[in-house]
Protein backbone atom coordinates (compact mmCIF):
# COMPACT_ATOMS: atom_id res chain seq x y z
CA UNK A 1 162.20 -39.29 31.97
CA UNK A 2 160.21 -40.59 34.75
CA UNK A 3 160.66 -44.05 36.25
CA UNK A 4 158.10 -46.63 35.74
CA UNK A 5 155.48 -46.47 38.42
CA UNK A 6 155.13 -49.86 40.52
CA UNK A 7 152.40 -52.41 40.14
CA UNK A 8 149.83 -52.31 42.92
CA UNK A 9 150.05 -54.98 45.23
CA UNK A 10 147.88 -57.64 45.51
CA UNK A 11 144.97 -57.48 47.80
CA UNK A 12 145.32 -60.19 50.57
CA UNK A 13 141.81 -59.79 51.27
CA UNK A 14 140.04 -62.98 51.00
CA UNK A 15 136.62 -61.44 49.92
CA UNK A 16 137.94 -60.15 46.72
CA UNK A 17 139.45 -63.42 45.88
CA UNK A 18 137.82 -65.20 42.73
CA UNK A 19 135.42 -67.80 43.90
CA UNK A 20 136.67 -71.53 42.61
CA UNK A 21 134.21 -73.26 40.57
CA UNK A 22 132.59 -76.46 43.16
CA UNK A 23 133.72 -79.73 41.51
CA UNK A 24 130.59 -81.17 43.97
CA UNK A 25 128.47 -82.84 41.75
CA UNK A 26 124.58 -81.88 41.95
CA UNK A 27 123.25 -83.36 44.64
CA UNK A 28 119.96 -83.42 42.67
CA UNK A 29 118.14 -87.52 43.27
CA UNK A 30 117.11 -87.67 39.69
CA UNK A 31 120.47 -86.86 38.54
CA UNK A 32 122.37 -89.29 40.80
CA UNK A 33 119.87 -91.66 39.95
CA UNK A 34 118.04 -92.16 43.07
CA UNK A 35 114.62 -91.45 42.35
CA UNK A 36 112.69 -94.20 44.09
CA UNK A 37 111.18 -96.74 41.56
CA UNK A 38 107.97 -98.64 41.71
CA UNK A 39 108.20 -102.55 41.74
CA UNK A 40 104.52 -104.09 42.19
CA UNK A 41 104.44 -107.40 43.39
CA UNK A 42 102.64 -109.14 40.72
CA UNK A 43 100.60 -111.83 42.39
CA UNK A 44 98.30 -114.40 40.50
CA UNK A 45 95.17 -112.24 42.21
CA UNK A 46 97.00 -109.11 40.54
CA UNK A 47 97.35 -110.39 37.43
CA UNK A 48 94.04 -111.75 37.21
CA UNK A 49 92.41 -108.69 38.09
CA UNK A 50 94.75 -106.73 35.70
CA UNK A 51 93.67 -109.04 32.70
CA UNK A 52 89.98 -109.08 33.83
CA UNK A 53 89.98 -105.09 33.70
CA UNK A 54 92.53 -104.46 30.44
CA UNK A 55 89.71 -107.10 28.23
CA UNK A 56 87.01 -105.33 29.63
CA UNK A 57 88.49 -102.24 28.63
CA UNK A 58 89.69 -103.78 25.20
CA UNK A 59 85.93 -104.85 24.74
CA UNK A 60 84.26 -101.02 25.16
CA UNK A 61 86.90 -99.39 22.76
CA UNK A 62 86.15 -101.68 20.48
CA UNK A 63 82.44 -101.69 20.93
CA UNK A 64 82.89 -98.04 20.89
CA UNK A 65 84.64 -97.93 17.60
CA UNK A 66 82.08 -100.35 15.93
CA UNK A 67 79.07 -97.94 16.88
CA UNK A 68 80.49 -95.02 15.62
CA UNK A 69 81.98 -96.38 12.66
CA UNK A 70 81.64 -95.96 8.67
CA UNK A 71 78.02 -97.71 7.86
CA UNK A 72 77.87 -98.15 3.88
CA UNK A 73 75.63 -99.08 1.13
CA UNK A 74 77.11 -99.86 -2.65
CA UNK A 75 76.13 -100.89 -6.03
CA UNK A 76 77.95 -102.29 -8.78
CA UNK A 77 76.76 -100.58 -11.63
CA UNK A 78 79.42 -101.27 -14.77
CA UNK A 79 81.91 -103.69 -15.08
CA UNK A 80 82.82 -107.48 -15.07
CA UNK A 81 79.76 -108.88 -12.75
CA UNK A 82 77.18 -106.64 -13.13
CA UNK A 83 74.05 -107.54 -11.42
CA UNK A 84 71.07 -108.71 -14.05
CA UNK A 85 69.02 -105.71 -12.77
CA UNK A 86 71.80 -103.45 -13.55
CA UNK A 87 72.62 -104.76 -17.46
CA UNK A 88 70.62 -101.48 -18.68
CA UNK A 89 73.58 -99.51 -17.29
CA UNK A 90 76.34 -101.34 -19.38
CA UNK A 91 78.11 -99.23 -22.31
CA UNK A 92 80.59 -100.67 -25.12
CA UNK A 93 82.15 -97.58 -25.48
CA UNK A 94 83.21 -93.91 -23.68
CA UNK A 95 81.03 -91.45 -23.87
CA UNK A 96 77.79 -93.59 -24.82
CA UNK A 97 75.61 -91.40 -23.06
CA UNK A 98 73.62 -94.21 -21.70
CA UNK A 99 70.93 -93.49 -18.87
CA UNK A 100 70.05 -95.83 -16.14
CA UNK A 101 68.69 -95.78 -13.01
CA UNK A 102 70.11 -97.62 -9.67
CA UNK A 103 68.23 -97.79 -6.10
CA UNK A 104 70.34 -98.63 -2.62
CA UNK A 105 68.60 -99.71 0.02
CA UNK A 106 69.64 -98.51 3.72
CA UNK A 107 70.65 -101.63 6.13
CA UNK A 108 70.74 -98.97 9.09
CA UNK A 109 70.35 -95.40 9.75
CA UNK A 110 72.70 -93.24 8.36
CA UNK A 111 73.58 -89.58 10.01
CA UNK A 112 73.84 -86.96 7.93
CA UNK A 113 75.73 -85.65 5.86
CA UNK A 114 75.66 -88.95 3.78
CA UNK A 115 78.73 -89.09 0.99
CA UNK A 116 78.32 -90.54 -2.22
CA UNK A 117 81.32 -92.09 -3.58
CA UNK A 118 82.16 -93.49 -7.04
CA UNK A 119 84.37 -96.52 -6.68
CA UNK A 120 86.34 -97.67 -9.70
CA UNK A 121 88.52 -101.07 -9.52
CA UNK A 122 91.26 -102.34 -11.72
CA UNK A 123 92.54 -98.57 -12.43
CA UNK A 124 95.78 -98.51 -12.01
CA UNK A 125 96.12 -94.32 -10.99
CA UNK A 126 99.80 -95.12 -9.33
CA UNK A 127 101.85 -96.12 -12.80
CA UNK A 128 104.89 -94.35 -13.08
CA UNK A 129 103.83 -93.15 -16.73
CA UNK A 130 99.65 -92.41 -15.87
CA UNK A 131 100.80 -90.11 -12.88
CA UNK A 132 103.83 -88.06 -14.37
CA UNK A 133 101.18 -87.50 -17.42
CA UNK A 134 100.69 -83.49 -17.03
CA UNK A 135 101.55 -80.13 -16.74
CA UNK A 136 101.19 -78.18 -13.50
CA UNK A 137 102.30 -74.59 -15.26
CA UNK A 138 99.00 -75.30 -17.58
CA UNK A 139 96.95 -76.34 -14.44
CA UNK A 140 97.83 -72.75 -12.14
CA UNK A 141 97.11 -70.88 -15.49
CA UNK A 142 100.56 -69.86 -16.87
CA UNK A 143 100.55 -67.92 -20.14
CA UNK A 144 102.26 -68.30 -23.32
CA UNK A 145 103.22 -72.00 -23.28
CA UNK A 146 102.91 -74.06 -26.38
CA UNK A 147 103.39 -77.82 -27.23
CA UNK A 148 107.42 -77.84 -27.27
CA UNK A 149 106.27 -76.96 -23.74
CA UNK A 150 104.33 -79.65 -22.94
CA UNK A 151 106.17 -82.71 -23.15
CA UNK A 152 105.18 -83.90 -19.67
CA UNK A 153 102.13 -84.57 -21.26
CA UNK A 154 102.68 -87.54 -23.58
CA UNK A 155 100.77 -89.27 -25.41
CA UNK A 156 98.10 -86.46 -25.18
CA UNK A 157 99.12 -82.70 -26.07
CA UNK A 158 96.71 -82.32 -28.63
CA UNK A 159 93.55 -83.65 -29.92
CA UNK A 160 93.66 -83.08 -33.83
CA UNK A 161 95.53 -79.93 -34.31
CA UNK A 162 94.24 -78.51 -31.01
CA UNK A 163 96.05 -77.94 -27.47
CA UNK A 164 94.58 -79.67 -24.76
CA UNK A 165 94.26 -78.12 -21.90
CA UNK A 166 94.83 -79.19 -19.72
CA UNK A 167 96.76 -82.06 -21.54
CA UNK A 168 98.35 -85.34 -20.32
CA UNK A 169 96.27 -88.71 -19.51
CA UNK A 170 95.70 -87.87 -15.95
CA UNK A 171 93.33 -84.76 -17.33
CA UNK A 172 92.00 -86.85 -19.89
CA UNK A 173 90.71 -89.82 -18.62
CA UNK A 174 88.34 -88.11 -16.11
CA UNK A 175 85.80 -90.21 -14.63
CA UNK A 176 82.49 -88.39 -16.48
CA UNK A 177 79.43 -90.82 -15.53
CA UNK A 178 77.10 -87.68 -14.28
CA UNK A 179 75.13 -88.88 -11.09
CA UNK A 180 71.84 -87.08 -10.07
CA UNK A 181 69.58 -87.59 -7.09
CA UNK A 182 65.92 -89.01 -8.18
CA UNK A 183 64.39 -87.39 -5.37
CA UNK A 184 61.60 -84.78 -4.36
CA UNK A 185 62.31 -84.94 -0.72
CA UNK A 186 66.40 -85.09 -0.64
CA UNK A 187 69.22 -82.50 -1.54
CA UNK A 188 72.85 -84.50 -2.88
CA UNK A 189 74.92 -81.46 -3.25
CA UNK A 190 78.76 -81.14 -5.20
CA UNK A 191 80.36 -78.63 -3.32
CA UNK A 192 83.56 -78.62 -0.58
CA UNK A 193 84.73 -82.45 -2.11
CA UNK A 194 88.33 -80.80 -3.29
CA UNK A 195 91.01 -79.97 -0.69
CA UNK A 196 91.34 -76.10 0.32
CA UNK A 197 94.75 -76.30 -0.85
CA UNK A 198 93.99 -77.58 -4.28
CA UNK A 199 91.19 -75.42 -4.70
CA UNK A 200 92.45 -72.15 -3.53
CA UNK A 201 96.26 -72.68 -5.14
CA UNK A 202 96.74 -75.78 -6.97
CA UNK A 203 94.40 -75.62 -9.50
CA UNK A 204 93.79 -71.95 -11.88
CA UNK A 205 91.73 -71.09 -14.83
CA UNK A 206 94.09 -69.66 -18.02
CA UNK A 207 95.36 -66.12 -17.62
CA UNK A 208 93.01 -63.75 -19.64
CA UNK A 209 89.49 -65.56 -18.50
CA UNK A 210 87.21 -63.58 -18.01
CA UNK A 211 83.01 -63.81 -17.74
CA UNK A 212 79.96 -61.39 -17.41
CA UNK A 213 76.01 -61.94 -17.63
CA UNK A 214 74.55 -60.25 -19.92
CA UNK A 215 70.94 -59.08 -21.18
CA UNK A 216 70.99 -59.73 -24.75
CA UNK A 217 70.37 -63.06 -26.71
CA UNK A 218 73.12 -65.07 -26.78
CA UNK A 219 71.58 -68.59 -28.18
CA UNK A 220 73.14 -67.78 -31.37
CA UNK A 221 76.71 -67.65 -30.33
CA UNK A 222 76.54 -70.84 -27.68
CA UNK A 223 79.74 -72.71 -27.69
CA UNK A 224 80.97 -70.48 -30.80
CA UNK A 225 82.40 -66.78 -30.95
CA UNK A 226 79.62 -64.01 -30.81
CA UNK A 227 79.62 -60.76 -32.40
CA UNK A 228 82.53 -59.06 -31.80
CA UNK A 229 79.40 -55.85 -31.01
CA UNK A 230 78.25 -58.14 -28.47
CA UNK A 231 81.40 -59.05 -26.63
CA UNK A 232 81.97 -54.92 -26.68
CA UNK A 233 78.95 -53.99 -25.28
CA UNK A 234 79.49 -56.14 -22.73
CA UNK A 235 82.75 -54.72 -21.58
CA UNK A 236 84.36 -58.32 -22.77
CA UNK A 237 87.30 -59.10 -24.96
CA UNK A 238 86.33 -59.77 -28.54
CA UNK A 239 86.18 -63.80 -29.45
CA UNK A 240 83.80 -64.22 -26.47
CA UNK A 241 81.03 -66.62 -27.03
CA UNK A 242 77.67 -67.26 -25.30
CA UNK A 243 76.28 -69.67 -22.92
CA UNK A 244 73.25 -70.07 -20.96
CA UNK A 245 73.80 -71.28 -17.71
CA UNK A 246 72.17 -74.46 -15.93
CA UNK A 247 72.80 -72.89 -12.47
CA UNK A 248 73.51 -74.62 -9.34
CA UNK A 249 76.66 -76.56 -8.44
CA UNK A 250 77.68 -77.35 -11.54
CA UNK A 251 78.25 -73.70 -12.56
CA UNK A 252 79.19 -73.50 -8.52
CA UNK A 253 76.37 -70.83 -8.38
CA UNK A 254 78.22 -68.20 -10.35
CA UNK A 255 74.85 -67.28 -11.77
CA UNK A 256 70.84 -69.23 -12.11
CA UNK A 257 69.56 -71.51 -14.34
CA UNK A 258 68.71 -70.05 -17.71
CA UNK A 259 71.00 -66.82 -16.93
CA UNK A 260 72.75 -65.73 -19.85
CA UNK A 261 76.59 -65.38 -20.08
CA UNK A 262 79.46 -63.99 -21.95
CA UNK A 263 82.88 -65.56 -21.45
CA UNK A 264 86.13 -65.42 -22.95
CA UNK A 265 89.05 -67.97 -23.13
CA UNK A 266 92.31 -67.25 -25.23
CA UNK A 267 93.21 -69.28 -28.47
CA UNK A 268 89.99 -70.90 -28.00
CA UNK A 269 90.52 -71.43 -31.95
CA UNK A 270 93.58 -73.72 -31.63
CA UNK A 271 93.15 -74.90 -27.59
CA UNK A 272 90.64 -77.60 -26.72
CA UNK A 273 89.43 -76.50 -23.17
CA UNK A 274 88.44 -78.82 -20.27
CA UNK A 275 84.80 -77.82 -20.22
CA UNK A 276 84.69 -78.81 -24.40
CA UNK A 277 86.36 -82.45 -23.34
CA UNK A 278 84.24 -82.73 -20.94
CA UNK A 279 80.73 -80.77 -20.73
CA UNK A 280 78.73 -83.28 -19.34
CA UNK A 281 80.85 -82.44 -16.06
CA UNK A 282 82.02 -78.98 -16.61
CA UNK A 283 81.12 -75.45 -16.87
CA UNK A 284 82.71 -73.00 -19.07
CA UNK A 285 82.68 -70.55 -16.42
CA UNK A 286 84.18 -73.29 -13.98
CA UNK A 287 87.18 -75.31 -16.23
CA UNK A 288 89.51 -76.44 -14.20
CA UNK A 289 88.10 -75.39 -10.86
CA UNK A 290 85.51 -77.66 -10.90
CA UNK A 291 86.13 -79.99 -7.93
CA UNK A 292 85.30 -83.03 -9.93
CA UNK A 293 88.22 -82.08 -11.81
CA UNK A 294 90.33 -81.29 -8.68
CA UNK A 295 89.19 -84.63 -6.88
CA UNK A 296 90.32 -86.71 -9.73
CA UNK A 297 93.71 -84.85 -10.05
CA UNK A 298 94.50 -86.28 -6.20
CA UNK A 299 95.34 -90.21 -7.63
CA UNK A 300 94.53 -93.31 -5.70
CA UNK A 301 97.35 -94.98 -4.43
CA UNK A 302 96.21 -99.02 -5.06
CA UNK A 303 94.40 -100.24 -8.24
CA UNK A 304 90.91 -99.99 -6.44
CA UNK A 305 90.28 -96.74 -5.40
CA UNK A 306 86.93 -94.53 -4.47
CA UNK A 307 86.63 -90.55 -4.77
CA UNK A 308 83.96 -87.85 -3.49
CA UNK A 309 80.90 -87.00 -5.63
CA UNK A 310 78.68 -85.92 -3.62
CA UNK A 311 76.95 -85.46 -0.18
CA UNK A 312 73.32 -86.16 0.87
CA UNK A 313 72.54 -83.30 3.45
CA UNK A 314 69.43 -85.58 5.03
CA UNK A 315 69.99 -88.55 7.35
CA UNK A 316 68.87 -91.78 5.78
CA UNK A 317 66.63 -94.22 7.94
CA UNK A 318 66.76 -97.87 7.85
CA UNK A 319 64.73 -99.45 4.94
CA UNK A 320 64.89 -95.84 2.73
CA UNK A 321 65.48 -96.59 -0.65
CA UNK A 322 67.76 -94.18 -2.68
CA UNK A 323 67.57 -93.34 -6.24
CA UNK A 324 70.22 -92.50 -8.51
CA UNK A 325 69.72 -91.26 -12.32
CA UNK A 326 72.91 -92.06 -13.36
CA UNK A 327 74.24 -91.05 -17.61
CA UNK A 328 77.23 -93.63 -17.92
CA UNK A 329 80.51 -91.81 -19.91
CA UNK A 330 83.39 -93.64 -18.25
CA UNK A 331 83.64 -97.27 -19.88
CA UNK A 332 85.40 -99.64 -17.47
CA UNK A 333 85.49 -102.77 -19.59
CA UNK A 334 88.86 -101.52 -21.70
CA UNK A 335 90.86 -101.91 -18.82
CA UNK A 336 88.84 -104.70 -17.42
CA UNK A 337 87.74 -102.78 -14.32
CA UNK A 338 84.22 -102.27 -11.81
CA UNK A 339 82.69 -99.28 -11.34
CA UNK A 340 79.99 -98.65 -8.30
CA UNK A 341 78.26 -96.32 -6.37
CA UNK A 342 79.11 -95.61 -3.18
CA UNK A 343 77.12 -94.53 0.17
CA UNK A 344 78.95 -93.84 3.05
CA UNK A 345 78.82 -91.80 6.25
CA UNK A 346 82.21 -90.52 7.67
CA UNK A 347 83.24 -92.73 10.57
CA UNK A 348 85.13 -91.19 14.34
CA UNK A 349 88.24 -92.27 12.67
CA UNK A 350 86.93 -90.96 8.71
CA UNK A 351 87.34 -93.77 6.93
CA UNK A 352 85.67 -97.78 7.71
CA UNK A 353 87.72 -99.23 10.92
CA UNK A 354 86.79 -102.61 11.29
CA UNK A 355 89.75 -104.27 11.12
CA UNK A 356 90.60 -101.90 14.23
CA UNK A 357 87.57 -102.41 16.32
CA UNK A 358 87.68 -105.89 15.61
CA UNK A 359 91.60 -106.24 17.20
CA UNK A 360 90.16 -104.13 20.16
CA UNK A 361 87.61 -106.64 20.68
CA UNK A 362 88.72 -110.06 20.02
CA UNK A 363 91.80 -109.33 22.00
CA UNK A 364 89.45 -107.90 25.14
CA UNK A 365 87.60 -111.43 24.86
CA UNK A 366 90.85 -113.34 25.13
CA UNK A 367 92.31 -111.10 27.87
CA UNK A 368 89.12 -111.35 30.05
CA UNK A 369 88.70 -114.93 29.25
CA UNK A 370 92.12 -116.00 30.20
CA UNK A 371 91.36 -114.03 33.59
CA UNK A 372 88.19 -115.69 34.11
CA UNK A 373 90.11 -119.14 34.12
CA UNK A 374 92.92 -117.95 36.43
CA UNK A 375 89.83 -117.09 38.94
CA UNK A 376 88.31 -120.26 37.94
CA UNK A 377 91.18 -122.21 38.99
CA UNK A 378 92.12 -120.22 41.82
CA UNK A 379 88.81 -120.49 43.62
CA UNK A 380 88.16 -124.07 43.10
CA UNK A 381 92.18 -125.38 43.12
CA UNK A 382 93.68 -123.08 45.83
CA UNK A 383 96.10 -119.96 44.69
CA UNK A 384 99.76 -120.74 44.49
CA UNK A 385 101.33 -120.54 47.70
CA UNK A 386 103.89 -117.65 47.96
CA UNK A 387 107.36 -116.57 49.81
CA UNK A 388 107.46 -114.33 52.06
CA UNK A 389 107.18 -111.15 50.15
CA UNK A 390 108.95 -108.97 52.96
CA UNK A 391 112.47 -110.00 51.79
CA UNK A 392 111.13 -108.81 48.10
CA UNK A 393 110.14 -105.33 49.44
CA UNK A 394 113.88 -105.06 51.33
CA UNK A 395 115.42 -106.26 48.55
């Protein structure tokens, strides 16, 4: 057996030695902390001039703000305080139906597009028990549930021996005053008020919806089931009924006014559907897409709250007068509340800033007055007499 072979010997060359790691530290200034720093002598001429510039400053943000802010224009039309001219639009109960008319007049001109807002105070939209009151599978259109299902929803899951849907109080207690421009030469219209999100994915009509237009007469079958030779013809489930449309936003332009229409919900016999609670404000054809629907599902977050109606696509001059026609549903004086009308146009920060702009410029007025006085006295009593500011600069 051969002998074990010897271990090669080590190489005394120093190049093929393993490099030692430096323990030098980096030599880098901002590491070692000796980045030069910047110490400004701050004179009383410094500082004067620094407080004259930072209120002028102060004073043109705020200025700047103010001009570009929210201007708006409101009415109280229902509610505790009503004005006298107003008293036609008063209802005792929900769903009066009452028609009334109110006029705003523009203090100053208002860009387009102008937003009409409802405003409703007292409404408490953040209790615990108002704002857990629904059911989301019902809302995105989920099949097969049934009132064991729906216990989110109490005290409303049914109306009689119907299923709401959707149910809950939330759903229920939709603001439905209808508000209409009374004008020949202005457009309001009642589209893009929802977010994307809600629209596109939040919000879903039932599973099994379905609509078509149709030629024949359907006047006899509105809001009840047509023929079942109708529905067939018309490549429809049977248990369809009729309706002729009114066109425009409210049907979101699915088809003109005075088109006729075939549409078909499931269990319409024992489900009470949003555009039956409510078809002052709905369309069949719409339910719970609607984006009055969708805008009142996103809850105010204090008792006083205002949401999107509308938006006037015309700019509004100083001294217009703007009509609304306005058919009051939503009674106020239950829960002791206001309800107005609301025209606004979206400020540079979206919403009314004048609390800001007002900070901006009441503290630009102090800082520039306080300056003025430091110059004052400094001109007419002599500037304070300083060191010598060498020793500052070695230091």
């Amino acid at each position: 057996m051969a002998a074990d072979a010897d271990p090669p010997p080590l190489s005394s060359d120093p190049a093929r030695e393993p490099e030692q790691p430096s323990r030098r530290p980096n030599p880098s200034p901002w590491l070692q902390q000796k980045v030069p720093g910047y110490a400004p002598l701050l004179t009383p001429r410094k500082i004067t001039v620094a407080l004259f510039v930072l209120g002028v400053a102060g004073i043109c943000v705020g200025l700047g703000i103010r001009a570009n802010d929210q201007h708006e224009v409101s009415a109280q039309y229902g509610g505790h305080g009503i004005p006298s001219k107003y008293a036609a639009c008063e209802i005792d109960r929900a769903n009066e139906g009452t028609v009334c008319s109110v006029t705003l007049k523009i203090k100053t001109r208002m860009k387009a597009p102008v937003h009409v807002f409802y405003q409703v105070d007292n409404f408490y939209q953040n209790h615990n028990r108002y704002l857990t009151s629904y059911n989301q599978d019902q809302l995105t259109g989920t099949e097969g549930l049934d009132s064991s299902d729906l216990k989110s929803c109490v005290p409303l899951k049914k109306n009689g021996t119907k299923i709401l849907s959707p149910c809950g109080v939330i759903a229920n207690s939709m603001f439905n005053d209808v508000i209409a421009l009374d004008s020949d030469t202005l457009t309001m219209r009642e589209t893009n008020l929802a977010w994307g999100s809600d629209h596109h994915d939040r919000f879903k009509q039932p599973n099994r919806f379905t609509w078509t237009a149709t030629d024949e007469d359907v006047t006899g079958c509105v809001k009840s089931v047509c023929p079942d030779s109708l529905c067939t013809a018309a490549g429809i489930r049977t248990g369809c009924m009729g309706y002729v449309c009114q066109g425009g936003d409210y049907d979101q332009n699915k088809c003109a006014a005075g088109q006729k229409m075939l549409y078909y919900y499931k269990d319409a016999d024992s489900t009470q559907y949003l555009y039956e609670t409510f078809p002052e404000l709905i369309s069949p054809l719409v339910g719970v897409k609607s984006e009055h629907f969708e805008v009142w599902m996103r809850l105010g977050g204090l008792m006083d709250w205002r949401k999107p109606y509308g938006r006037i696509t015309s700019t509004l001059r100083k001294g217009d007068e703007v009509t609304f026609q306005i058919t009051n549903n939503f009674d106020v004086r239950s829960f002791s509340g206001k309800k107005r009308i609301v025209l606004a146009t979206a400020g540079v920060l979206g919403t009314k800033a004048s609390s800001l702009w007002a900070s901006f410029v009441y503290s630009g007025v102090a800082c520039a007055a306080v300056a003025i006085l430091f110059g004052a006295k400094g001109q007419l009593f002599g500037w304070r007499t300083l060191g010598d500011t060498a020793f500052l600069r070695d230091a």
